[in-house]
Protein backbone atom coordinates (compact mmCIF):
# COMPACT_ATOMS: atom_id res chain seq x y z
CA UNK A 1 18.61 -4.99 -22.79
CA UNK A 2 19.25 -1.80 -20.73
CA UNK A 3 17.74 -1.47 -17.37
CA UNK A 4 17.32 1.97 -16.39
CA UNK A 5 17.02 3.06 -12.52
CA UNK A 6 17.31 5.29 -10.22
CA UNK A 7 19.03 4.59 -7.02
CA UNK A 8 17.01 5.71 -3.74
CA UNK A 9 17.73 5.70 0.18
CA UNK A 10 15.78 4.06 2.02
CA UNK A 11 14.19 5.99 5.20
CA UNK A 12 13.91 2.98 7.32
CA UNK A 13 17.46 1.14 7.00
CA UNK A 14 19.36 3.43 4.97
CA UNK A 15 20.36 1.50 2.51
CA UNK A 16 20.70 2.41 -1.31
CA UNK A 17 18.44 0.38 -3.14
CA UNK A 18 17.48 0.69 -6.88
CA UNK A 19 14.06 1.78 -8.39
CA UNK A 20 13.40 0.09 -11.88
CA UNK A 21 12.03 1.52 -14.47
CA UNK A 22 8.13 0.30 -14.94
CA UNK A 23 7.79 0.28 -11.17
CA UNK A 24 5.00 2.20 -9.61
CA UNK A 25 8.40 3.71 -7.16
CA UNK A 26 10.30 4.68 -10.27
CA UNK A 27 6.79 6.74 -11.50
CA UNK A 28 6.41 7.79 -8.29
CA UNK A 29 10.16 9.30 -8.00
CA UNK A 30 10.37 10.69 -11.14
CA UNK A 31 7.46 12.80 -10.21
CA UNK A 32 8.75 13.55 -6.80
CA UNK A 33 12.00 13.33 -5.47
CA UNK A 34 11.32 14.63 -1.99
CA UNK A 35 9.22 11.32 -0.83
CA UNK A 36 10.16 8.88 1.36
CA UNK A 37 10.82 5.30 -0.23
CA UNK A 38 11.54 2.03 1.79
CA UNK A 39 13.45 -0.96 -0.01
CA UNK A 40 10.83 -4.16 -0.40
CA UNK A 41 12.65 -5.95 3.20
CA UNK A 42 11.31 -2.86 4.71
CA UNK A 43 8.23 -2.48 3.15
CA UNK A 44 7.27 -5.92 4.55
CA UNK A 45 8.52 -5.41 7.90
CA UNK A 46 6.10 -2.31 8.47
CA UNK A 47 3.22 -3.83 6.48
CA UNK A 48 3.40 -6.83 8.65
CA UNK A 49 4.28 -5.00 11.61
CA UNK A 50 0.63 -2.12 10.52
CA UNK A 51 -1.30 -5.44 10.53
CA UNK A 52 -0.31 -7.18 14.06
CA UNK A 53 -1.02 -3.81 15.26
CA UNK A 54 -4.52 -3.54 13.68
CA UNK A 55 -5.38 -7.17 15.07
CA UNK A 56 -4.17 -6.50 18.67
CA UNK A 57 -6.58 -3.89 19.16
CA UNK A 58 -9.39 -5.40 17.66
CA UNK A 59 -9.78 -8.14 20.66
């Protein structure tokens, strides 16, 4: 079985990651190419970062 992917830079860490086919990134960068993507480790890191954030200024 052939995976097919696209290999995309990460804007955070700059790191080439791949994009699988199926993926709601690989729709997304077929239909645009000028986006920014993050890799999943950086994804995390700024969700969890967005939500310590959002609970700071709520007390």
């Amino acid at each position: 079985m052939i995976m097919i992917y696209y290999e995309v830079l990460c804007y955070s860490c700059r790191q080439l990651f791949r994009v699988y086919e199926g993926s709601l990134n690989y729709k997304l960068f077929k239909e645009n190419r000028t986006k920014f993507f993050c890799c999943e480790d950086c994804s995390h890191k700024i969700r969890i970062d967005a939500i310590k954030n959002f609970f700071r200024y709520l007390n």
